[in-house]
N, C-alpha and C. Protein backbone atom coordinates (compact mmCIF):
# COMPACT_ATOMS: atom_id res chain seq x y z
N UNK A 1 66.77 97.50 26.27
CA UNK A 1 67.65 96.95 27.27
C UNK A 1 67.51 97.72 28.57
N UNK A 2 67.41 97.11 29.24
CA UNK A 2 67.35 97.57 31.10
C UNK A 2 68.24 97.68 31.62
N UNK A 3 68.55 98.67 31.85
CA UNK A 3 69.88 98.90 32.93
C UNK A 3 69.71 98.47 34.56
N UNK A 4 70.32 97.39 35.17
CA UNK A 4 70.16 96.51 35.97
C UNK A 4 70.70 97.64 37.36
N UNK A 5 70.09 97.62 38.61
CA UNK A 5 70.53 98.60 39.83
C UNK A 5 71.08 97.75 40.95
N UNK A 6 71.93 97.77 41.43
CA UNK A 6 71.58 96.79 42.83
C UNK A 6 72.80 95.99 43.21
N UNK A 7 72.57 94.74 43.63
CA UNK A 7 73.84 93.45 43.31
C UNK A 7 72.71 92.59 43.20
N UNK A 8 73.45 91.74 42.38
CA UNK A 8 72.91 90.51 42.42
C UNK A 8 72.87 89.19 43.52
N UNK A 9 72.37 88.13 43.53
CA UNK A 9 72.38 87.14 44.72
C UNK A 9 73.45 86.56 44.59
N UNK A 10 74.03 86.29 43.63
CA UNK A 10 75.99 85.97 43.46
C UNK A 10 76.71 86.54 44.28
N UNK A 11 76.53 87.95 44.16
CA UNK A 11 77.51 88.92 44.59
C UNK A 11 77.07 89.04 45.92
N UNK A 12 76.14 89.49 46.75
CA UNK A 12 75.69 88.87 47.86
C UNK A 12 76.35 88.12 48.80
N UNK A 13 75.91 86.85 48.22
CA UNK A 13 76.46 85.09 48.66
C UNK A 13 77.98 85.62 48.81
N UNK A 14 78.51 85.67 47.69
CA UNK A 14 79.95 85.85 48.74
C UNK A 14 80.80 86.48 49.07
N UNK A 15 79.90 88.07 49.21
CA UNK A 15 80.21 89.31 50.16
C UNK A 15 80.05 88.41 51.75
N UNK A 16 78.64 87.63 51.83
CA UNK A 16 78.62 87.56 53.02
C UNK A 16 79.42 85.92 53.23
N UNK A 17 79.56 85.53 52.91
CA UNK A 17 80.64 84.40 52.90
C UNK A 17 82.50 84.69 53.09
N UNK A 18 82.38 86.30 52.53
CA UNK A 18 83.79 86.68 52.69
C UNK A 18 83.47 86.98 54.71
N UNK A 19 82.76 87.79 54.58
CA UNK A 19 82.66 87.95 56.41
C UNK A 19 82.19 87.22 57.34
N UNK A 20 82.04 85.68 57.04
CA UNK A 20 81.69 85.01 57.63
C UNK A 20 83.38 84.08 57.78
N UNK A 21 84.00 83.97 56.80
CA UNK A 21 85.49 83.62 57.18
C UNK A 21 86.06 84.52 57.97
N UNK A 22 86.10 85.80 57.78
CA UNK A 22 86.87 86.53 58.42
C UNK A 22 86.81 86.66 60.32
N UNK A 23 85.16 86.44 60.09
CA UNK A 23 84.69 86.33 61.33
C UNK A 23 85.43 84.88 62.04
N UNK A 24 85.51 83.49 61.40
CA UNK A 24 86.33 82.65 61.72
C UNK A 24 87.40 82.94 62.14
N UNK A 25 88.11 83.34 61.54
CA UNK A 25 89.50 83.87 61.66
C UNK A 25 89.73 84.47 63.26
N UNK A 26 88.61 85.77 63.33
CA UNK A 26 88.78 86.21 64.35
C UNK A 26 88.17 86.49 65.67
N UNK A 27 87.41 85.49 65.51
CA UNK A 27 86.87 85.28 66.93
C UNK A 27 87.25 84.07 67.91
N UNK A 28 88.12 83.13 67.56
CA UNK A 28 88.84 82.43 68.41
C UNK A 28 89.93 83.15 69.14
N UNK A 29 90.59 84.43 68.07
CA UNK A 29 91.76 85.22 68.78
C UNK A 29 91.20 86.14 69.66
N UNK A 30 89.65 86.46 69.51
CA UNK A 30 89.09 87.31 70.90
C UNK A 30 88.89 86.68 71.88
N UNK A 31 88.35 85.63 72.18
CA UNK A 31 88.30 84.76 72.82
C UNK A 31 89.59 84.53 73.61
N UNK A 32 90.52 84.25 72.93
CA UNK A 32 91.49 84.42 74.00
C UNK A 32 92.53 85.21 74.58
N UNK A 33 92.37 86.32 73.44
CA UNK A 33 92.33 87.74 74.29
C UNK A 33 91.55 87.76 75.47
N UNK A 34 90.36 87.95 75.66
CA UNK A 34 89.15 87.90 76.56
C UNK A 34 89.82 86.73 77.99
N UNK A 35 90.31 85.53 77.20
CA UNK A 35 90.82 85.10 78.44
C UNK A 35 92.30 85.30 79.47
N UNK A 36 92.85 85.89 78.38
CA UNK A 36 94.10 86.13 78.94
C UNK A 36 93.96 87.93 79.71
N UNK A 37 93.34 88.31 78.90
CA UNK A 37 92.60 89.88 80.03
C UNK A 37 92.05 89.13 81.63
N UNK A 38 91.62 88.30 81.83
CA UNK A 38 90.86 87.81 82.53
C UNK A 38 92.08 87.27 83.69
N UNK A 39 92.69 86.35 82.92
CA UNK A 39 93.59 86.10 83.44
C UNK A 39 94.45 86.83 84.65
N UNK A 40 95.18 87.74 83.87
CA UNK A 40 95.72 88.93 84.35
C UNK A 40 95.18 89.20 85.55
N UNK A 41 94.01 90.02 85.24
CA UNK A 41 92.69 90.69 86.43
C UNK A 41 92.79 89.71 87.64
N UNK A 42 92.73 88.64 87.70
CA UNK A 42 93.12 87.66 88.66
C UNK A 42 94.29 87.97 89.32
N UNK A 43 95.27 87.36 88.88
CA UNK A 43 96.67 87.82 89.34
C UNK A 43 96.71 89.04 89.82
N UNK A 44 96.10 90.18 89.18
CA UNK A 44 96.38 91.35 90.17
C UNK A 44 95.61 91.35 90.76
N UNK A 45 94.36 91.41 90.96
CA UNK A 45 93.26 90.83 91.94
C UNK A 45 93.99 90.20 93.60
N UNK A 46 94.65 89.14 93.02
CA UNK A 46 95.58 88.43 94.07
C UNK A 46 96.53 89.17 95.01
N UNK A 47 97.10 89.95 93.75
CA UNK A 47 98.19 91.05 94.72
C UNK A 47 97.33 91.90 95.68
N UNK A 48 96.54 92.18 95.38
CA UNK A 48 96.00 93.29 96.24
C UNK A 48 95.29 92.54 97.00
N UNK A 49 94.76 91.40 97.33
CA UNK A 49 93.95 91.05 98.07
C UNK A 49 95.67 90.43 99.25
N UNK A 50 96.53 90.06 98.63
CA UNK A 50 97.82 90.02 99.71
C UNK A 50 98.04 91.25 100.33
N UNK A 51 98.17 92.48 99.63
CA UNK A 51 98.51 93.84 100.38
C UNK A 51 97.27 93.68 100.89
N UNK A 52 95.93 93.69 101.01
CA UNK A 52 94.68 93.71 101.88
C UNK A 52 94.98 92.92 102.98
N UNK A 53 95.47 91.97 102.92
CA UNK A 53 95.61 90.98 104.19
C UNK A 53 96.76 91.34 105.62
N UNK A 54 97.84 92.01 104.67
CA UNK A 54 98.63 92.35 105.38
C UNK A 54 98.51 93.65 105.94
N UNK A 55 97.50 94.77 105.14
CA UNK A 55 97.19 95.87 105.82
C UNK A 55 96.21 95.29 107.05
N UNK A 56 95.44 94.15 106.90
CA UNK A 56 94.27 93.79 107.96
C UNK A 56 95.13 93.63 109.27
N UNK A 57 96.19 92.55 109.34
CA UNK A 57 96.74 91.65 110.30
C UNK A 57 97.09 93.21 110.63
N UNK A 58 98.01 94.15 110.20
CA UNK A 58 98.68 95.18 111.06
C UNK A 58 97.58 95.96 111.42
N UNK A 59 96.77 96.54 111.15
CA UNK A 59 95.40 96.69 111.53
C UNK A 59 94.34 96.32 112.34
N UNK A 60 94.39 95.13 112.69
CA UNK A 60 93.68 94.27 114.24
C UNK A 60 94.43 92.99 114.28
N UNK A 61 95.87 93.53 114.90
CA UNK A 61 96.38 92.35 115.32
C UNK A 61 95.74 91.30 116.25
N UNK A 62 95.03 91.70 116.95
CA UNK A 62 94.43 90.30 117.71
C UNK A 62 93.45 89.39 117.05
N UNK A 63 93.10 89.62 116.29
CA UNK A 63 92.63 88.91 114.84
C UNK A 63 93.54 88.35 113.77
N UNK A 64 94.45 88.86 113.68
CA UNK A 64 95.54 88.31 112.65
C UNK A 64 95.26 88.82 111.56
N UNK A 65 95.15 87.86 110.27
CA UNK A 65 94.54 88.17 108.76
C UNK A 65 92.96 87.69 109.23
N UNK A 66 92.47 88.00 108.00
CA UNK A 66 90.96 88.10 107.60
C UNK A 66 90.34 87.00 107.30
N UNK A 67 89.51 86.19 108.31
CA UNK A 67 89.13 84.85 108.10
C UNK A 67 88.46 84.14 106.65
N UNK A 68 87.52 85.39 106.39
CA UNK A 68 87.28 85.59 105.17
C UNK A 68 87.42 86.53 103.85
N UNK A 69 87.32 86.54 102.58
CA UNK A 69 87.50 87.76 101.95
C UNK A 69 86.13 89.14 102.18
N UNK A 70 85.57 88.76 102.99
CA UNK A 70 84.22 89.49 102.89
C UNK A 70 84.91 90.41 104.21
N UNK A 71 85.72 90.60 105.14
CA UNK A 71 85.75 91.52 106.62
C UNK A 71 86.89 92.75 105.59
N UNK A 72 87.33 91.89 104.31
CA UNK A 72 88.67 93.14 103.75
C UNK A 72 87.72 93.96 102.61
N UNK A 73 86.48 94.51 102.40
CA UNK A 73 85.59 95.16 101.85
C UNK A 73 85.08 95.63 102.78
N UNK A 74 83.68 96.15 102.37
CA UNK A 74 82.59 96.86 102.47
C UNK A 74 81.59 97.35 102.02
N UNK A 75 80.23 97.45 102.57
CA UNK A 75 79.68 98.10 101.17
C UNK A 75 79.45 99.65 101.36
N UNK A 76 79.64 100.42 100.05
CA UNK A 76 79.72 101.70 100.45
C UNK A 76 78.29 102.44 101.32
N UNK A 77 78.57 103.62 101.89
CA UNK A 77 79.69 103.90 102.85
C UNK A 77 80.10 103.54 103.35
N UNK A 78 81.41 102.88 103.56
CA UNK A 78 81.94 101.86 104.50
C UNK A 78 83.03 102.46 105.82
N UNK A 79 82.75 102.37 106.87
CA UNK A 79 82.97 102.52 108.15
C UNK A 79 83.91 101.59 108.68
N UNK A 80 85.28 101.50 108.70
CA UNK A 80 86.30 100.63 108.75
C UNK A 80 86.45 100.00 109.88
N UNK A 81 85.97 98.82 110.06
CA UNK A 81 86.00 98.02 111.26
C UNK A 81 86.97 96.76 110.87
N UNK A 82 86.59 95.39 111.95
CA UNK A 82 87.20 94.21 111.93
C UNK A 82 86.10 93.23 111.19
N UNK A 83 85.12 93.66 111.05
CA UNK A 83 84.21 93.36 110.14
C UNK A 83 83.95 93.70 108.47
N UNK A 84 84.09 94.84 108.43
CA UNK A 84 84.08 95.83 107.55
C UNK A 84 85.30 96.85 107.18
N UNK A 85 86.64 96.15 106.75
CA UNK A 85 87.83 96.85 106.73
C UNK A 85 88.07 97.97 105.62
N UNK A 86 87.16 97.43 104.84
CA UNK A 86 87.11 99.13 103.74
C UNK A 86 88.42 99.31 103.21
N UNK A 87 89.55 97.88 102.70
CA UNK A 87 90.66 97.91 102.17
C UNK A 87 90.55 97.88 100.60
N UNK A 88 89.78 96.63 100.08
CA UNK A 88 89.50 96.62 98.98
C UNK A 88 88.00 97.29 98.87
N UNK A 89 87.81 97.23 97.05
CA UNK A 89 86.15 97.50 96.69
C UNK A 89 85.48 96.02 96.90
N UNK A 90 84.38 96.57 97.43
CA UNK A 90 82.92 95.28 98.14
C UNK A 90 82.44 94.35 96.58
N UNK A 91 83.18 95.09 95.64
CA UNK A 91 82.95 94.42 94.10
C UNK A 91 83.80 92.82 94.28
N UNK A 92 84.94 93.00 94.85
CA UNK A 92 85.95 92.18 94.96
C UNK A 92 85.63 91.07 96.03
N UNK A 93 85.51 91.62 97.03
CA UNK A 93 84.87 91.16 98.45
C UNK A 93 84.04 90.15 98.27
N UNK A 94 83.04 90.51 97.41
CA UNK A 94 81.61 89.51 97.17
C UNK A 94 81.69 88.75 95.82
N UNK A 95 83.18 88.59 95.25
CA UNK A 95 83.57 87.65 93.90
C UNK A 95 83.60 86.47 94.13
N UNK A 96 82.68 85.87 94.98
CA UNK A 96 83.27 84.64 95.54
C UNK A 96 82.30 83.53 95.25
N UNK A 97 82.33 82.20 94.88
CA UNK A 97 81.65 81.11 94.54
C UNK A 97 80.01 81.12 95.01
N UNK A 98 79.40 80.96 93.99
CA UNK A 98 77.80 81.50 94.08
C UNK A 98 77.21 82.81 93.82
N UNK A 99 78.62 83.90 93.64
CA UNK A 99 78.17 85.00 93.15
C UNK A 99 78.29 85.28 91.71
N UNK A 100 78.60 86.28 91.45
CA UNK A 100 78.49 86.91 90.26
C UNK A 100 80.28 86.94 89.26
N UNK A 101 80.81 86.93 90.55
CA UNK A 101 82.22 86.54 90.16
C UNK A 101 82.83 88.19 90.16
N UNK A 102 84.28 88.11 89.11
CA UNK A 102 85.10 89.51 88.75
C UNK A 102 86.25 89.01 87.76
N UNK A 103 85.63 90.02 86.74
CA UNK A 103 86.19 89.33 85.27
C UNK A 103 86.32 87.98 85.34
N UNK A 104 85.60 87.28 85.21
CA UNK A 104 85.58 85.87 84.85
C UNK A 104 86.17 84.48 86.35
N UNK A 105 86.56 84.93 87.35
CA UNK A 105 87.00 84.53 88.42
C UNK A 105 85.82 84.74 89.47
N UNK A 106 86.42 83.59 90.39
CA UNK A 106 86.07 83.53 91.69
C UNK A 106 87.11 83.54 92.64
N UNK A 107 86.89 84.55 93.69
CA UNK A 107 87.97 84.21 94.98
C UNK A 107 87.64 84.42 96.19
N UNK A 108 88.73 83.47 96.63
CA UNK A 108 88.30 83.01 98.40
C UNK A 108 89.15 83.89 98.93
N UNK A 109 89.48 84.03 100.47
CA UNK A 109 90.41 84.60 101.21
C UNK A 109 90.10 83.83 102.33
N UNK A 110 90.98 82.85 103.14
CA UNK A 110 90.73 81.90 104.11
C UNK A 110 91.94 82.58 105.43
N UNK A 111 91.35 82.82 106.13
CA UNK A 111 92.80 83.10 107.30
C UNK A 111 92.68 81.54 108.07
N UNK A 112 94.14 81.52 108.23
CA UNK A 112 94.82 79.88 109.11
C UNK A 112 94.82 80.29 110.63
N UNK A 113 94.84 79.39 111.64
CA UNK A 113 95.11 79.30 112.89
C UNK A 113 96.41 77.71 112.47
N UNK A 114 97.40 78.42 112.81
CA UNK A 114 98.51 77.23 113.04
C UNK A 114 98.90 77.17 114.32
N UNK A 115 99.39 75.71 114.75
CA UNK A 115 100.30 75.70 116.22
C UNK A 115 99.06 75.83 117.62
N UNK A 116 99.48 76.50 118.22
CA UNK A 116 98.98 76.92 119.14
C UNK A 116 98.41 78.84 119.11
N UNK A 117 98.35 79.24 118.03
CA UNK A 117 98.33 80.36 118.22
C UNK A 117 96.83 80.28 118.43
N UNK A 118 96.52 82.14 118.40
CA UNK A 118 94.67 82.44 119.15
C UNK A 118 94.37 83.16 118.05
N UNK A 119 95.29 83.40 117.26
CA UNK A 119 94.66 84.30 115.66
C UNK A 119 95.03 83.78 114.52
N UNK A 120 94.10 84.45 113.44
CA UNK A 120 95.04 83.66 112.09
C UNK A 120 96.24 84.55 111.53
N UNK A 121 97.41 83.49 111.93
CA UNK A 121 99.08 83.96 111.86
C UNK A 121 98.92 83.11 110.03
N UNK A 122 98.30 82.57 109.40
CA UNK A 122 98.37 82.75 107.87
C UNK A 122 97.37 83.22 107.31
N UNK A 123 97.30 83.02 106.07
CA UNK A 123 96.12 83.10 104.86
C UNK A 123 96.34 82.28 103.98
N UNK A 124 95.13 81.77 102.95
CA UNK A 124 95.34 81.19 101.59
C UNK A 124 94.83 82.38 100.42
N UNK A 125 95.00 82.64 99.86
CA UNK A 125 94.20 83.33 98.90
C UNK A 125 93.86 82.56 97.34
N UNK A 126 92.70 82.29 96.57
CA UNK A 126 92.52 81.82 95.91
C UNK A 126 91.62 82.08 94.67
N UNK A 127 91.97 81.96 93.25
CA UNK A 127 90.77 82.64 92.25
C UNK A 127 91.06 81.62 91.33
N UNK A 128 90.03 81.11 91.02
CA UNK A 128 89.58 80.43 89.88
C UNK A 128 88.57 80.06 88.99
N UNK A 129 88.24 80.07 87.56
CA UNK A 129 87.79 80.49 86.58
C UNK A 129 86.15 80.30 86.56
N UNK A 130 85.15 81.17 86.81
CA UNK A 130 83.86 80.48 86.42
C UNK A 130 83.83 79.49 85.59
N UNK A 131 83.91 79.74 84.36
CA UNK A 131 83.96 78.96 82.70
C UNK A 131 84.94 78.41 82.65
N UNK A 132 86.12 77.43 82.78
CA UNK A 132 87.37 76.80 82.48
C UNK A 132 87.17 76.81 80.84
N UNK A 133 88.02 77.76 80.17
CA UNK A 133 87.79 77.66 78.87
C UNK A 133 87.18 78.56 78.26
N UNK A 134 86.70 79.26 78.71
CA UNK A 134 85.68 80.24 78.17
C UNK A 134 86.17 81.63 79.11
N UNK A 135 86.44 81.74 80.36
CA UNK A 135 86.40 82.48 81.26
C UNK A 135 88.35 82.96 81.93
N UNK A 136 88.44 81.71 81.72
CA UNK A 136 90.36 81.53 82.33
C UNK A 136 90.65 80.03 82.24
N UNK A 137 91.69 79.58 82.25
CA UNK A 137 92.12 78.29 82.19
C UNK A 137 93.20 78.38 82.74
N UNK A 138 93.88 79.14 84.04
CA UNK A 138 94.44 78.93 84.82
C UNK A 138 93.97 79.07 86.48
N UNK A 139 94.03 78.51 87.51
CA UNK A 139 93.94 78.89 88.77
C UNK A 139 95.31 79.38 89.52
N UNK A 140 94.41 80.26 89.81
CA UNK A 140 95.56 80.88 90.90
C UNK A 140 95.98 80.81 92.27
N UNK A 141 96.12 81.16 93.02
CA UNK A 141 96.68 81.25 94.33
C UNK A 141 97.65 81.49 95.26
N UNK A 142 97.47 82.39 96.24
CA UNK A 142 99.01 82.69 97.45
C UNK A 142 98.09 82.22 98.45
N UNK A 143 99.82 82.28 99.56
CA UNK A 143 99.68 82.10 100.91
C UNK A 143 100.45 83.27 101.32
N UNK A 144 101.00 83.22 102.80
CA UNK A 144 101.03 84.60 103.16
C UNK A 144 103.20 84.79 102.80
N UNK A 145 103.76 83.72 102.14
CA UNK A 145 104.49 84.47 101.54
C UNK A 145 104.59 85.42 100.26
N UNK A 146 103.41 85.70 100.20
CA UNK A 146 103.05 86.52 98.70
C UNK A 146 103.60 86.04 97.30
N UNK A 147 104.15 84.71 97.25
CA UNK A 147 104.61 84.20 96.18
C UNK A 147 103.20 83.86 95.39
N UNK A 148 102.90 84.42 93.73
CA UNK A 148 101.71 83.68 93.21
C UNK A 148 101.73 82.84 92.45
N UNK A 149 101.11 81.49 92.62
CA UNK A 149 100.94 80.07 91.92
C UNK A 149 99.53 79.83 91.60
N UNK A 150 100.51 78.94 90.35
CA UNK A 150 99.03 79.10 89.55
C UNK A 150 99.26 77.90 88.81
N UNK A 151 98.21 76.82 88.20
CA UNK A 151 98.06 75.37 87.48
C UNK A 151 96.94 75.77 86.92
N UNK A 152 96.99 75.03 85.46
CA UNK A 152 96.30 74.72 84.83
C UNK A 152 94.92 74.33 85.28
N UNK A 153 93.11 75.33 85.01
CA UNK A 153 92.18 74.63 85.93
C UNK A 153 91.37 73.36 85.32
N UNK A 154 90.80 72.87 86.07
CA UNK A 154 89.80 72.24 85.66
C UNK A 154 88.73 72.39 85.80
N UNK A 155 87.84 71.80 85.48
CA UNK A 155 86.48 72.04 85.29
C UNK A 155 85.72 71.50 86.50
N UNK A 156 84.86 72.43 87.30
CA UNK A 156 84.52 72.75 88.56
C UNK A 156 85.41 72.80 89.61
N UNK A 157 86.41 73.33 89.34
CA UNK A 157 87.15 73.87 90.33
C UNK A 157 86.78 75.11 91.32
N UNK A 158 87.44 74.84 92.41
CA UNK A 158 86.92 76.19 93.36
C UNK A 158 88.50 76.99 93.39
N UNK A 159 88.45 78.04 94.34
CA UNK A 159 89.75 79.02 94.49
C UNK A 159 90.13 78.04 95.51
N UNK A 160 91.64 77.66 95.92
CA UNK A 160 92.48 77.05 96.66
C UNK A 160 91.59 77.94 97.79
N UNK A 161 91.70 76.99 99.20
CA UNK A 161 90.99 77.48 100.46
C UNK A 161 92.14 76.73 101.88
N UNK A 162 93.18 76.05 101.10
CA UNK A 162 93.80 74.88 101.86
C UNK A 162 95.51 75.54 101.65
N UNK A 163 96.12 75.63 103.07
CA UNK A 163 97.20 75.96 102.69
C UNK A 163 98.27 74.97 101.64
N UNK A 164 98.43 73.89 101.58
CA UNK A 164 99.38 72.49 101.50
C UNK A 164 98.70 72.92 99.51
N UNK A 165 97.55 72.42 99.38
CA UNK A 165 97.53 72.18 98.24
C UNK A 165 97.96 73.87 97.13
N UNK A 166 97.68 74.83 97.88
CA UNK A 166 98.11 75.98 97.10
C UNK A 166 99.98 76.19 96.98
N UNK A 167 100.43 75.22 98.00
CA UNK A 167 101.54 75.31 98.11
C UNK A 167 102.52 74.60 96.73
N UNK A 168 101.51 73.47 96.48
CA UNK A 168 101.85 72.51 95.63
C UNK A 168 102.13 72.99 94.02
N UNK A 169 101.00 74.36 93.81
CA UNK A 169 100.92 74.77 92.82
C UNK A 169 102.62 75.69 91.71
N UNK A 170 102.35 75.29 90.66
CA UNK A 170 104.19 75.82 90.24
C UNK A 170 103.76 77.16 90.47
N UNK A 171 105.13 77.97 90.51
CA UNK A 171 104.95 79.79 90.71
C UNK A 171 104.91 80.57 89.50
N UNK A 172 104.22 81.20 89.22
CA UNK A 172 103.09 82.05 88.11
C UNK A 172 104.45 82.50 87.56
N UNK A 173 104.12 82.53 86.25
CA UNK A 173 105.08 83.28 85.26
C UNK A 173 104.36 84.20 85.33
């Protein structure tokens, strides 16, 4: 009689069948872990790109806020101009549609000319999801009352760039 060493292909089969459920189990809940991290990163993303705007406007008032999100960065070494404000990181700055993104988002920063004024007296600020579903499944957005709103995205959506329609959006839990 032979004394047998090893496992057999039984035992095998559904060792790896046990970790192939388990793996079920738990990779839909990373996934949206992953998106709700993402999420987040946005929203604060947002806040600071509002404190960026409002450090800009007090900063070169004859400019107002920052026409785009690209004048409230820099790339390092950065030399703080009206071009180059060196408020946020140039990581953030350059997250914007066609790039590379930041955690799973894209965002705009639009400064307004309202009325008759000669500078932009608003802003829109806007981030929304590369992947809808995979990446975030909410969009976000402020204007320059720093209130943040946010709807459900859809699929090829951009970051709000329009004051009226970011307005429309319900206010972020």
């Amino acid at each position: 009689m032979r004394s047998a060493k090893g496992f057999s292909l039984i035992e095998l089969l559904i060792v790896v069948a046990i970790i192939l459920i388990i793996a079920a189990i738990a990779i839909p809940n990373l996934l949206q872990a992953r998106i709700s991290a993402n999420e987040s990163s946005a929203a604060e993303a947002l806040r600071t790109l509002t404190s960026a705007e409002t450090t800009y406007f007090t900063a070169y008032p004859t400019i107002g806020y920052a026409s785009t999100i690209g004048p409230l960065g820099g790339a390092t070494p950065c030399t703080p101009s009206s071009t180059t404000a060196c408020i946020i990181d140039n990581f953030l700055a350059t997250a914007t549609p066609g790039g590379t993104g930041k955690s799973g988002y894209y965002f705009l920063a639009t400064g307004v000319v309202n009325g008759g004024a000669t500078f932009n007296d608003a802003y829109v600020l806007g981030a929304a999801p590369i992947s809808v579903k995979y990446s975030g499944n909410r969009d976000f957005c402020s204007v320059n009352d720093g209130v943040l709103r946010s709807q459900m995205a859809t699929i090829g959506d951009l970051p709000a760039s329009v004051v009226s329609p970011c307005l429309s959006f319900p206010v972020a839990q």
